[in-house]
N, C-alpha and C. Protein backbone atom coordinates (compact mmCIF):
# COMPACT_ATOMS: atom_id res chain seq x y z
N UNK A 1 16.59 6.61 -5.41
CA UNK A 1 15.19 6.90 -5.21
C UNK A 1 14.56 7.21 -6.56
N UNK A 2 13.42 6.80 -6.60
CA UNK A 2 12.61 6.82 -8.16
C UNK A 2 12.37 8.12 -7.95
N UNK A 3 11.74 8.63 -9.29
CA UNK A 3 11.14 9.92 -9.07
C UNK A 3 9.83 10.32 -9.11
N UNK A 4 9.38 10.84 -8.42
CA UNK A 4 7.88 11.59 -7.63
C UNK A 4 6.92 11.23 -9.38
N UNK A 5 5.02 10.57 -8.69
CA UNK A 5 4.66 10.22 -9.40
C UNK A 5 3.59 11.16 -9.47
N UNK A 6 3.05 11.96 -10.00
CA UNK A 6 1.94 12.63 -10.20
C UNK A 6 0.57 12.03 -10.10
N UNK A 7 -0.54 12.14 -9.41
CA UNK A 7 -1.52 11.62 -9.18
C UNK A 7 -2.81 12.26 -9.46
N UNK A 8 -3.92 12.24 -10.29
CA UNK A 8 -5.24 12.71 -9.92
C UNK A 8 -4.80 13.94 -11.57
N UNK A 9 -6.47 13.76 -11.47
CA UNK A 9 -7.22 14.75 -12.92
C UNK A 9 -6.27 15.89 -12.88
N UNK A 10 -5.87 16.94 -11.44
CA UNK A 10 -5.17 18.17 -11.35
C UNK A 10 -3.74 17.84 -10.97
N UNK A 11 -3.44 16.78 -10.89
CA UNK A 11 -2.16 15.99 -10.65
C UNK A 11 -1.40 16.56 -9.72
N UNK A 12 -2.26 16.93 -8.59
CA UNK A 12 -2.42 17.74 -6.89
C UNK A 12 -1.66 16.90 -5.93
N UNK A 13 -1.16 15.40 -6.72
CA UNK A 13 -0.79 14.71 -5.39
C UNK A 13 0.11 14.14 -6.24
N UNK A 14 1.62 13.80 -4.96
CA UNK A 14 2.67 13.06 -5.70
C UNK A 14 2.87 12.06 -4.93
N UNK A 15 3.57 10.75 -5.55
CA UNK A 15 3.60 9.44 -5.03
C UNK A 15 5.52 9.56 -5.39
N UNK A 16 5.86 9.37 -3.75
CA UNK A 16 7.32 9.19 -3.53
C UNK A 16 7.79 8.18 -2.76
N UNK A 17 8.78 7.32 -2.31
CA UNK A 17 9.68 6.98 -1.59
C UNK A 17 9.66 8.38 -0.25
N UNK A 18 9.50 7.68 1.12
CA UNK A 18 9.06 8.32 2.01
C UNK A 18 10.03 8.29 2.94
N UNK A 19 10.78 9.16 3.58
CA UNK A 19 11.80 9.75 4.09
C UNK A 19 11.57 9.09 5.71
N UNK A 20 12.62 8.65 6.23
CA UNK A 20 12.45 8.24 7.67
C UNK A 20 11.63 9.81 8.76
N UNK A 21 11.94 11.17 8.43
CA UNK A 21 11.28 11.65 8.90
C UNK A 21 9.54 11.95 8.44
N UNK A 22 9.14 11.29 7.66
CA UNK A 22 7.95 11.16 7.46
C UNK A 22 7.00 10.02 8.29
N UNK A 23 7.95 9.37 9.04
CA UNK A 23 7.14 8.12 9.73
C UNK A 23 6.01 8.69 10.44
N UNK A 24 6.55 9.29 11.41
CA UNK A 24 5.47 9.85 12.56
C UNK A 24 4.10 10.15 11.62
N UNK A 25 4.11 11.06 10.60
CA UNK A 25 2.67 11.67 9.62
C UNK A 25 2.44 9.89 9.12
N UNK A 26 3.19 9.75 8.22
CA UNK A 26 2.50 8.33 7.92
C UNK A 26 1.27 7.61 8.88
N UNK A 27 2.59 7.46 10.28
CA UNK A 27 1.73 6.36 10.94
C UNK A 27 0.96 7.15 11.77
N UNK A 28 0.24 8.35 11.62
CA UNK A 28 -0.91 8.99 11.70
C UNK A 28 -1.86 8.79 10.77
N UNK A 29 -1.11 9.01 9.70
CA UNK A 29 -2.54 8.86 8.15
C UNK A 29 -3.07 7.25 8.50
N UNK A 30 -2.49 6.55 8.64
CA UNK A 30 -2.70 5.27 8.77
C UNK A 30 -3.56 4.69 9.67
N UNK A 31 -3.42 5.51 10.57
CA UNK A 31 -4.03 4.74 12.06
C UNK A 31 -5.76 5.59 11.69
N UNK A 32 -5.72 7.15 11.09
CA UNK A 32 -7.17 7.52 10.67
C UNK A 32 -7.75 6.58 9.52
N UNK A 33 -6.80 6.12 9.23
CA UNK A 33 -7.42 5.30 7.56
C UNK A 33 -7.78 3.92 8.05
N UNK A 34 -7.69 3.47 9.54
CA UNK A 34 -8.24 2.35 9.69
C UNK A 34 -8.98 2.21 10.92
N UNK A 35 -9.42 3.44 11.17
CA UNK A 35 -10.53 3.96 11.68
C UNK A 35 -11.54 2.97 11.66
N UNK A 36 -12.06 3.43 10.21
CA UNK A 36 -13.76 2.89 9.51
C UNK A 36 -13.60 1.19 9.57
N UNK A 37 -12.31 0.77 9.41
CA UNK A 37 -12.60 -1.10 9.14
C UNK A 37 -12.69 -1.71 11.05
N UNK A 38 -11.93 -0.62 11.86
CA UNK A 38 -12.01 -1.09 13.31
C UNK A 38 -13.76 -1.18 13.39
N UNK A 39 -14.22 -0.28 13.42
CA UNK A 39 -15.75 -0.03 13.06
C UNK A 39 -16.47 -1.09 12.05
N UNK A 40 -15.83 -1.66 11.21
CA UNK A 40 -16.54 -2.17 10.06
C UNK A 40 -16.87 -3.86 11.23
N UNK A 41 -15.58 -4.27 11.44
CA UNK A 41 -15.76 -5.35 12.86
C UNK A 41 -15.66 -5.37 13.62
N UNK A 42 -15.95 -3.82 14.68
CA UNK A 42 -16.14 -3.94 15.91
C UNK A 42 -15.03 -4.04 16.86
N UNK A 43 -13.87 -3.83 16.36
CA UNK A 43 -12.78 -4.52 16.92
C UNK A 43 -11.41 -3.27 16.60
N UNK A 44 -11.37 -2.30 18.17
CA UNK A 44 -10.50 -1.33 17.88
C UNK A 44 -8.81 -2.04 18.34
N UNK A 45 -9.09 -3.75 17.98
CA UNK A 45 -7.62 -3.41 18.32
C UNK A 45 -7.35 -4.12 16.67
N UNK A 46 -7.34 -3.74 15.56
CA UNK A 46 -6.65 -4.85 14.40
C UNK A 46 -6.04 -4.05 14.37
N UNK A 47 -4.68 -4.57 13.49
CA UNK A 47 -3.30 -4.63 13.62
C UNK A 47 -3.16 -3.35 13.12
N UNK A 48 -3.18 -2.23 11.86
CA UNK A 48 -2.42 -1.33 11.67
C UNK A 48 -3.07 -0.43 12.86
N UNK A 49 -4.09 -0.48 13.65
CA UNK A 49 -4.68 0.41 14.61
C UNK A 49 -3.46 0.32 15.91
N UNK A 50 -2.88 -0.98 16.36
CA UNK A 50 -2.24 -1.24 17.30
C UNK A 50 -0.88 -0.75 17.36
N UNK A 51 -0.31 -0.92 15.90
CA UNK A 51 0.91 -1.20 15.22
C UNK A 51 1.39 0.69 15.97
N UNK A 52 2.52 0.53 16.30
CA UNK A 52 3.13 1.57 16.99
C UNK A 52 4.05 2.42 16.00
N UNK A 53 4.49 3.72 15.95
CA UNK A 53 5.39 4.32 15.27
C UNK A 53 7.01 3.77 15.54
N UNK A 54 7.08 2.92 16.10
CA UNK A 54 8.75 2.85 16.74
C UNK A 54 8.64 1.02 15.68
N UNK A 55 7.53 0.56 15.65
CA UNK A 55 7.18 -0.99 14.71
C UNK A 55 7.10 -0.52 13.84
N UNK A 56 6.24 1.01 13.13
CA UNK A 56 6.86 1.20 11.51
C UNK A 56 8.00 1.91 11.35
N UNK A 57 8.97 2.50 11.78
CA UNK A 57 10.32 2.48 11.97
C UNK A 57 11.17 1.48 11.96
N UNK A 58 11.11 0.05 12.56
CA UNK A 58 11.73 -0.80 12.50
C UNK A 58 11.87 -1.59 11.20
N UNK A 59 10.26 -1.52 11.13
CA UNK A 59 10.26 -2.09 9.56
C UNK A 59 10.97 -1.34 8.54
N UNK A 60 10.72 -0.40 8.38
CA UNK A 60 11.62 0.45 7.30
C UNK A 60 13.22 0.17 7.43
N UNK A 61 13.47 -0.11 9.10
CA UNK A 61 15.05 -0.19 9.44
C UNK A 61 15.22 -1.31 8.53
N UNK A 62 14.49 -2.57 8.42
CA UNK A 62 14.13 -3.55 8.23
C UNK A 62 14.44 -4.27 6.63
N UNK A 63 13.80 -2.66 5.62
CA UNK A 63 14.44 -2.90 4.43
C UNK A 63 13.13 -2.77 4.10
N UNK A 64 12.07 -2.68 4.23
CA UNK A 64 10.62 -2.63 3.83
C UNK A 64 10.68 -1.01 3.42
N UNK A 65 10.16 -1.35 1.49
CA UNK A 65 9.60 0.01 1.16
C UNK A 65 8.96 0.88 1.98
N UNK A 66 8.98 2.28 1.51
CA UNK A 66 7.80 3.03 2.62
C UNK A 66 7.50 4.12 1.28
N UNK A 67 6.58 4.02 1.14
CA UNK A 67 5.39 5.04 0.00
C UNK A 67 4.68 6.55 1.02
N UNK A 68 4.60 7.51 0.20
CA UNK A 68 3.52 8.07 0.60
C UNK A 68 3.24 9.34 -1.05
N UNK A 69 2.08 9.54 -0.34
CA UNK A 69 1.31 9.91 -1.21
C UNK A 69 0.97 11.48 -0.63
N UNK A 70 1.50 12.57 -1.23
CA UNK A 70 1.50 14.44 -0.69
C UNK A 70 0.41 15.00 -1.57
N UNK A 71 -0.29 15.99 -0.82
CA UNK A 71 -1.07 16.62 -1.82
C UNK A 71 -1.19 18.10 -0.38
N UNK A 72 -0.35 19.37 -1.37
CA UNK A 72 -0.04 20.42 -0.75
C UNK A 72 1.08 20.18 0.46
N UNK A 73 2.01 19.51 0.55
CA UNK A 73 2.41 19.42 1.97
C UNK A 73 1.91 18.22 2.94
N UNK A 74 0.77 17.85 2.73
CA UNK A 74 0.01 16.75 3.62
C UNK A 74 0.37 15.44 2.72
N UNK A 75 0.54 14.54 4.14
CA UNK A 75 0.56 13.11 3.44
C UNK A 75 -0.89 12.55 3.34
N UNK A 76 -1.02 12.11 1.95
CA UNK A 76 -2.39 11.93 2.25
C UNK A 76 -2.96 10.10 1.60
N UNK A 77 -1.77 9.53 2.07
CA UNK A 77 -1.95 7.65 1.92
C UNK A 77 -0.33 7.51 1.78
N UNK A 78 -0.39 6.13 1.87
CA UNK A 78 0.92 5.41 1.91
C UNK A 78 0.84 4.00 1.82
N UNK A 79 2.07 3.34 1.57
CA UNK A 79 2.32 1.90 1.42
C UNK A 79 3.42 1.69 2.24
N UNK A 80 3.26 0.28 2.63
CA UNK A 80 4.13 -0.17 2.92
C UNK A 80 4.42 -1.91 2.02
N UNK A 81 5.49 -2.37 1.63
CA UNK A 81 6.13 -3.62 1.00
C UNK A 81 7.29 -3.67 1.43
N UNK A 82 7.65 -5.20 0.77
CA UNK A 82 8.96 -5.53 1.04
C UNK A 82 9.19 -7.13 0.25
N UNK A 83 10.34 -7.05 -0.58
CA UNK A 83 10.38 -8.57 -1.25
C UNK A 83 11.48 -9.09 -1.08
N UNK A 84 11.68 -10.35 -0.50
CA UNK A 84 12.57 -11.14 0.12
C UNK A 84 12.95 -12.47 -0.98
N UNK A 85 13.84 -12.78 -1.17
CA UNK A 85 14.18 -13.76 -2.18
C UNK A 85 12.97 -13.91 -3.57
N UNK A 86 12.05 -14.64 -3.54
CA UNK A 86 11.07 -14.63 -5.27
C UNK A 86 9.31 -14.40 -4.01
N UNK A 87 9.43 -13.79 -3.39
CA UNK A 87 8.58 -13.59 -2.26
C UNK A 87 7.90 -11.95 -2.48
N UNK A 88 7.49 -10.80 -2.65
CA UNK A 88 6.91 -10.46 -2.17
C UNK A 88 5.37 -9.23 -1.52
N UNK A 89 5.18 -9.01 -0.79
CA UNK A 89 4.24 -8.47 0.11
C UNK A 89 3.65 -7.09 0.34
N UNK A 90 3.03 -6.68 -0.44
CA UNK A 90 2.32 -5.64 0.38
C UNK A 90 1.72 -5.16 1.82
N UNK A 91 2.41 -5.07 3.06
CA UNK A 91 1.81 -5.05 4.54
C UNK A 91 0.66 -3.92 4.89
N UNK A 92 0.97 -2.77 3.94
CA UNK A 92 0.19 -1.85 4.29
C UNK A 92 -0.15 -0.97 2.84
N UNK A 93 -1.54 -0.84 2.66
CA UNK A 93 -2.06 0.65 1.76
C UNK A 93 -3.53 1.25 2.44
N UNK A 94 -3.17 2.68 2.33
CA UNK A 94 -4.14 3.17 2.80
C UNK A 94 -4.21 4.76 2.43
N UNK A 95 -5.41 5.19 2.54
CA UNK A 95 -5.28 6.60 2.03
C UNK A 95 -6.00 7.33 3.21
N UNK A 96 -5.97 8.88 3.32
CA UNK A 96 -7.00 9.10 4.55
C UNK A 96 -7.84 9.20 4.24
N UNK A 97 -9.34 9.47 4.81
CA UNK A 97 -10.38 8.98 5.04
C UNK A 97 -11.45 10.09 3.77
N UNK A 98 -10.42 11.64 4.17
CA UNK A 98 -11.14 12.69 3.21
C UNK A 98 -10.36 12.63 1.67
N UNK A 99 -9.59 11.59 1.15
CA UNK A 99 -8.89 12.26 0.04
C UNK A 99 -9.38 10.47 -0.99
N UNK A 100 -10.26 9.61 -0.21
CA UNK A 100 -10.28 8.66 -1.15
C UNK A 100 -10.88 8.30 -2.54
N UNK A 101 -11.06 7.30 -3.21
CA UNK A 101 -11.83 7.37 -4.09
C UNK A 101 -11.60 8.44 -5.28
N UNK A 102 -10.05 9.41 -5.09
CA UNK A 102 -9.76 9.48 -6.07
C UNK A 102 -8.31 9.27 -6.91
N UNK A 103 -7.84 7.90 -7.06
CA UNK A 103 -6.70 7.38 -7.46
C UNK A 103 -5.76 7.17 -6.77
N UNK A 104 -5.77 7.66 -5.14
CA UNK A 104 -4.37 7.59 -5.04
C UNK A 104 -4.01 6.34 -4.37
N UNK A 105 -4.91 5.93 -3.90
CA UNK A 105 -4.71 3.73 -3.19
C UNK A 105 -4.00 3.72 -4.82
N UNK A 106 -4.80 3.40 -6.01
CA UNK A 106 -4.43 2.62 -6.95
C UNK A 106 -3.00 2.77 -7.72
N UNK A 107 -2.80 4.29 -7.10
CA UNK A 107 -1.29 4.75 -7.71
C UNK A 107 -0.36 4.50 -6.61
N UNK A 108 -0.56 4.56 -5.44
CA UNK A 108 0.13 3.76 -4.47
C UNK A 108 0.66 2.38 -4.67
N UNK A 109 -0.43 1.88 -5.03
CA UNK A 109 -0.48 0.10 -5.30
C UNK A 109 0.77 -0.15 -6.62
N UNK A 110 0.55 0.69 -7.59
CA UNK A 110 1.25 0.26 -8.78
C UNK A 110 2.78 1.02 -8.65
N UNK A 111 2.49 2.00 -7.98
CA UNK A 111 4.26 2.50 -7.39
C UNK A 111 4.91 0.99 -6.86
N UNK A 112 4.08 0.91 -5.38
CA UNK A 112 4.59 -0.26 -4.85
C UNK A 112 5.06 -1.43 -6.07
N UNK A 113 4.16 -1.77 -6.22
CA UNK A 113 4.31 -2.99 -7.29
C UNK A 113 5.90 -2.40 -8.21
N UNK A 114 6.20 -1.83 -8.62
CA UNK A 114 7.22 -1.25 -9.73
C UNK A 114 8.16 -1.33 -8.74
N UNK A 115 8.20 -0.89 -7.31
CA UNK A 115 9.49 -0.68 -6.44
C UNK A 115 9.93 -2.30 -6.29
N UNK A 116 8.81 -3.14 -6.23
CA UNK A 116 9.11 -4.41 -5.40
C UNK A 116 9.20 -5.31 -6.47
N UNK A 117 9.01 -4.91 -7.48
CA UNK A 117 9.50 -5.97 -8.87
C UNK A 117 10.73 -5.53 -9.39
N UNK A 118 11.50 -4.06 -8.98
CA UNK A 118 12.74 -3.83 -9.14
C UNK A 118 13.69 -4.79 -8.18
N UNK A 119 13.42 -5.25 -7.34
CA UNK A 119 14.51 -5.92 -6.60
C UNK A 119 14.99 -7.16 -7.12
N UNK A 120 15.92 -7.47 -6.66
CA UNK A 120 17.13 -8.51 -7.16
C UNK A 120 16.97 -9.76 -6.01
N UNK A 121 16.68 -10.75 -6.19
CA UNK A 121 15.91 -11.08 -7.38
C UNK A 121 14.58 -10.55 -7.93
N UNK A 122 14.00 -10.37 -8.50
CA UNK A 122 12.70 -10.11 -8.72
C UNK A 122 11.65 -11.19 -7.90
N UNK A 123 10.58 -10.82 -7.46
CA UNK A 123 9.90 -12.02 -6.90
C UNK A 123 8.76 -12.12 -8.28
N UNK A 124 8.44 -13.69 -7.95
CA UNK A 124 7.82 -14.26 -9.07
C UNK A 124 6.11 -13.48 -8.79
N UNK A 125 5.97 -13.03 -7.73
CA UNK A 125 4.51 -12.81 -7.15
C UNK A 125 4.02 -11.61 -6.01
N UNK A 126 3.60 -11.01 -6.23
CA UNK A 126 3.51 -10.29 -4.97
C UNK A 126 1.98 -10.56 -4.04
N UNK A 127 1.67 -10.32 -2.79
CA UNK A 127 0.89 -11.24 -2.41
C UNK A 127 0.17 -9.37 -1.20
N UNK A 128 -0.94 -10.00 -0.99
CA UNK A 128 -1.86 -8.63 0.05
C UNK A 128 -2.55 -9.36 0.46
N UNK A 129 -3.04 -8.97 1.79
CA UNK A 129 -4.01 -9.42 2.45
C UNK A 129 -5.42 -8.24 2.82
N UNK A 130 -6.35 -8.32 2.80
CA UNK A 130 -7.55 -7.63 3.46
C UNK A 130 -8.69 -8.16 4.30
N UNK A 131 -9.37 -7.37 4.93
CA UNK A 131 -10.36 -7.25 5.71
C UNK A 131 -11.48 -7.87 4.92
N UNK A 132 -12.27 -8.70 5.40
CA UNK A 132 -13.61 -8.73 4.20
C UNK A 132 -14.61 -7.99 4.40
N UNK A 133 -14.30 -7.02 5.25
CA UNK A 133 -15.77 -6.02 5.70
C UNK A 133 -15.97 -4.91 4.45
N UNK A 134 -15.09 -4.53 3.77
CA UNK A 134 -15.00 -3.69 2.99
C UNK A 134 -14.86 -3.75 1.51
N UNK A 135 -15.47 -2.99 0.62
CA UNK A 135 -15.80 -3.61 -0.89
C UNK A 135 -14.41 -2.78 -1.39
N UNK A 136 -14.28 -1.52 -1.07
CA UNK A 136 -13.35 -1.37 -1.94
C UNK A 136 -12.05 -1.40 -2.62
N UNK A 137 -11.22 -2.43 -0.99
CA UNK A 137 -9.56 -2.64 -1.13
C UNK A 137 -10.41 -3.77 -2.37
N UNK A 138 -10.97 -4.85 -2.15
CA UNK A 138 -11.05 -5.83 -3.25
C UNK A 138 -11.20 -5.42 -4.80
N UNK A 139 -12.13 -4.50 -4.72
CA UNK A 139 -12.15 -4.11 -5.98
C UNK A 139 -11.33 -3.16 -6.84
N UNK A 140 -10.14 -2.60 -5.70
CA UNK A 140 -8.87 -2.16 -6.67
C UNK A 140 -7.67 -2.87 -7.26
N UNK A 141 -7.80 -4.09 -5.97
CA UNK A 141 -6.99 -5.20 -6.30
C UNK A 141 -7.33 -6.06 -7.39
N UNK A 142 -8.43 -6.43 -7.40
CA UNK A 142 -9.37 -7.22 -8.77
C UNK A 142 -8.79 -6.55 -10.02
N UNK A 143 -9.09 -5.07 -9.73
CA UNK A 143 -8.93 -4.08 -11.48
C UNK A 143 -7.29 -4.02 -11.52
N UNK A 144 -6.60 -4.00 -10.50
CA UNK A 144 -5.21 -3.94 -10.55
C UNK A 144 -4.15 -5.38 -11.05
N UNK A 145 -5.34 -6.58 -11.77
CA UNK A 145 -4.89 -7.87 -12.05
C UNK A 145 -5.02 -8.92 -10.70
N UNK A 146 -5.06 -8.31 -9.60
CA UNK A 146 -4.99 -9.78 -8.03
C UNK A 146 -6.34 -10.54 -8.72
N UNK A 147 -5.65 -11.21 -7.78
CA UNK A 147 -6.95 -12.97 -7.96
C UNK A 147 -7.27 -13.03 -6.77
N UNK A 148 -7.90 -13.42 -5.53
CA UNK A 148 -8.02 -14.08 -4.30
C UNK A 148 -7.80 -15.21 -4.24
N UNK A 149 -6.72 -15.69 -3.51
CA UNK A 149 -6.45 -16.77 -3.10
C UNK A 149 -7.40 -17.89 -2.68
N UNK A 150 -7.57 -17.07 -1.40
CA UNK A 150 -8.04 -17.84 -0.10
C UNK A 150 -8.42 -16.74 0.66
N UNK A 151 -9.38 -17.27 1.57
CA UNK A 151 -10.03 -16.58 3.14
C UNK A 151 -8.93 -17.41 4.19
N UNK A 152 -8.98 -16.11 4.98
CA UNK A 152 -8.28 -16.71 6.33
C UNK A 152 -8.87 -15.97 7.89
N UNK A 153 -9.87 -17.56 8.67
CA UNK A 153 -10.70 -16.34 9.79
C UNK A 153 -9.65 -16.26 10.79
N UNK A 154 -9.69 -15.20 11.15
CA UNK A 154 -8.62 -14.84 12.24
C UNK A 154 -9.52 -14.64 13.57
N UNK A 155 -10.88 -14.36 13.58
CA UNK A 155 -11.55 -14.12 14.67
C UNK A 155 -12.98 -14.44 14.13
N UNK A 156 -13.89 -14.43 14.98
CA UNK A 156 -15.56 -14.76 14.52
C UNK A 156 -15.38 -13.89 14.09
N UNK A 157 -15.13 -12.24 13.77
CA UNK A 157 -15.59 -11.36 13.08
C UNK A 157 -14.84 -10.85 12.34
N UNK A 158 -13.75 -11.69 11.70
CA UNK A 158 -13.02 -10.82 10.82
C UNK A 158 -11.81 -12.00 10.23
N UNK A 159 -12.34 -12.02 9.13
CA UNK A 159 -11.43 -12.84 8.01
C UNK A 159 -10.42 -12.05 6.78
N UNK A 160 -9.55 -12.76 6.64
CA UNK A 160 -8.77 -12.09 6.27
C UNK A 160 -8.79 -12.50 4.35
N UNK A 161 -9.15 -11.81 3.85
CA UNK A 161 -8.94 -11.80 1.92
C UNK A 161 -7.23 -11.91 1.31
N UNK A 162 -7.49 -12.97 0.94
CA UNK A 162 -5.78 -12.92 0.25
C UNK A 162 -6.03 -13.12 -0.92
N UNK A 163 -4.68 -12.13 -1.46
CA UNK A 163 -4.61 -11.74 -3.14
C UNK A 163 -3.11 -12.29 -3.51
N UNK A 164 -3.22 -12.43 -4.76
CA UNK A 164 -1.95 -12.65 -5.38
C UNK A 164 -1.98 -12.15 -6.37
N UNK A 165 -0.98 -11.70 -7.32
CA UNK A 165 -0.89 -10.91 -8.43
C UNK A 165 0.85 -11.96 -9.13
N UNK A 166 0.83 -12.27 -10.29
CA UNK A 166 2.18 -12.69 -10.55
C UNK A 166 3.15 -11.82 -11.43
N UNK A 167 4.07 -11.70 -11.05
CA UNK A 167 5.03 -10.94 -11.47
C UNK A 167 4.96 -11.21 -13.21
N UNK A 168 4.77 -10.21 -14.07
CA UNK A 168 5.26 -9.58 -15.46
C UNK A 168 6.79 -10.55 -15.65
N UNK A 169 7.20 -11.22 -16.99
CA UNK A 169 8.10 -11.75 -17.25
C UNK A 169 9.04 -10.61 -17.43
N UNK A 170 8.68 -9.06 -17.48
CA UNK A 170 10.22 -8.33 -17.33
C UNK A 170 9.56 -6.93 -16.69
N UNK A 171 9.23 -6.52 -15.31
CA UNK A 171 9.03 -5.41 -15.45
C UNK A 171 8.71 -3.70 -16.11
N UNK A 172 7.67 -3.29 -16.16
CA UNK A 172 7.79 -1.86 -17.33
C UNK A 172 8.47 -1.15 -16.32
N UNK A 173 9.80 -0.09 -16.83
CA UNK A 173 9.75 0.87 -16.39
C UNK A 173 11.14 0.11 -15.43
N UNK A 174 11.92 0.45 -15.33
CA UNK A 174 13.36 -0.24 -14.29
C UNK A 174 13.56 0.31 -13.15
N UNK A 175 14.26 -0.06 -12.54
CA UNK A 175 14.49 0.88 -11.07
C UNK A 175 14.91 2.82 -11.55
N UNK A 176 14.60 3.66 -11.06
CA UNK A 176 14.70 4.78 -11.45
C UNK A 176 14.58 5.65 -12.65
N UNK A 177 13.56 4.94 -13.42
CA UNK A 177 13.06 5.49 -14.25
C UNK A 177 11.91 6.02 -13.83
N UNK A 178 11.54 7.66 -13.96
CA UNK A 178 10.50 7.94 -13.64
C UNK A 178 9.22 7.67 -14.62
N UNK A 179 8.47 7.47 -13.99
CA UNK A 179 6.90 6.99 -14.14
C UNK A 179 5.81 8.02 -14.03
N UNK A 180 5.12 8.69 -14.92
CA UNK A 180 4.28 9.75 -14.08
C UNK A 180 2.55 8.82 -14.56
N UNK A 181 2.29 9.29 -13.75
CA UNK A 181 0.86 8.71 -13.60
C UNK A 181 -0.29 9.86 -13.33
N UNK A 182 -1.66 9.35 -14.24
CA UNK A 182 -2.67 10.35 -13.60
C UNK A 182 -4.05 9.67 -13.74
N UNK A 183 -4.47 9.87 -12.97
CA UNK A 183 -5.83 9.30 -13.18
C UNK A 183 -7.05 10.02 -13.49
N UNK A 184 -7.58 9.35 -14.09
CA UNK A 184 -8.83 10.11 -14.72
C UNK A 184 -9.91 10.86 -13.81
């Protein structure tokens, strides 16, 4: 396990590798953090809203990273990834609803990224998908190096934003080297 990443001006929040008994809080923070985009299209059933605690358990059984992000005791965002042969994926980032807008999606994102470019093989790319109702997953992904692919409509009201980012010819920072991070 890497070691705990410090987050934010008072560096109040740490970014860890997230313990199977953390699922249940996770997939609480998660399901409030996608609240506002059910709302953004009208539509309380998209997927991390549906997605059950026993489906993010499996995934983790699964081999898929699991992130979260503490500030005092509370989880307060998380990731989910996972990279499969030169493949991979970000499935889930999200922060809750009262703690955003200050670093911790973006330190989430670049944890992830460092966990999932440690694997063997390395994947050449890592790839995210989003909502287009909302400005600001795009614009952390944009500043975080992603490109947009492609649109993909999944329903009249809700298309899906795909990003790609390509893997660094050697990773900074190796598997278990700690990383501390803070944002301005």
């Amino acid at each position: 396990m890497a070691a705990p990443e410090r987050v934010g001006a008072s560096a109040d929040v740490v970014v860890t590798e997230a313990e199977r008994e953390d699922v249940g809080e996770l997939w609480a923070v998660q399901r409030a953090a996608y609240v506002d985009e059910a709302q953004i299209y009208g539509d309380p059933f998209v997927l991390p809203l549906t997605e059950s605690r026993g489906q993010l358990l499996r995934a983790v059984d699964g081999g898929a990273v699991l992130l979260k992000a503490v500030c005092g005791g509370r989880i307060v965002g998380g990731a989910r990834g996972k990279a499969v042969g030169s493949a991979a994926t970000v499935a889930r980032l999200f922060v809750a609803p009262d703690r955003r807008r200050e670093g911790i999606g973006s330190a989430l994102l670049a944890a992830m990224e460092r966990r999932l470019l440690a694997a063997d093989p390395p994947p050449a790319a890592i790839t995210l998908a989003t909502g287009h109702g909302g400005r600001a997953v795009p614009e952390l992904l944009r500043a975080a190096g992603y490109r947009q692919t492609h649109r993909e409509a999944l329903h009249e009201h809700l298309t899906l934003l795909h990003f790609r980012k390509e893997a660094p010819a050697a990773p900074a920072g190796g598997p278990g080297e700690p990383v501390q991070e803070r944002v301005p």
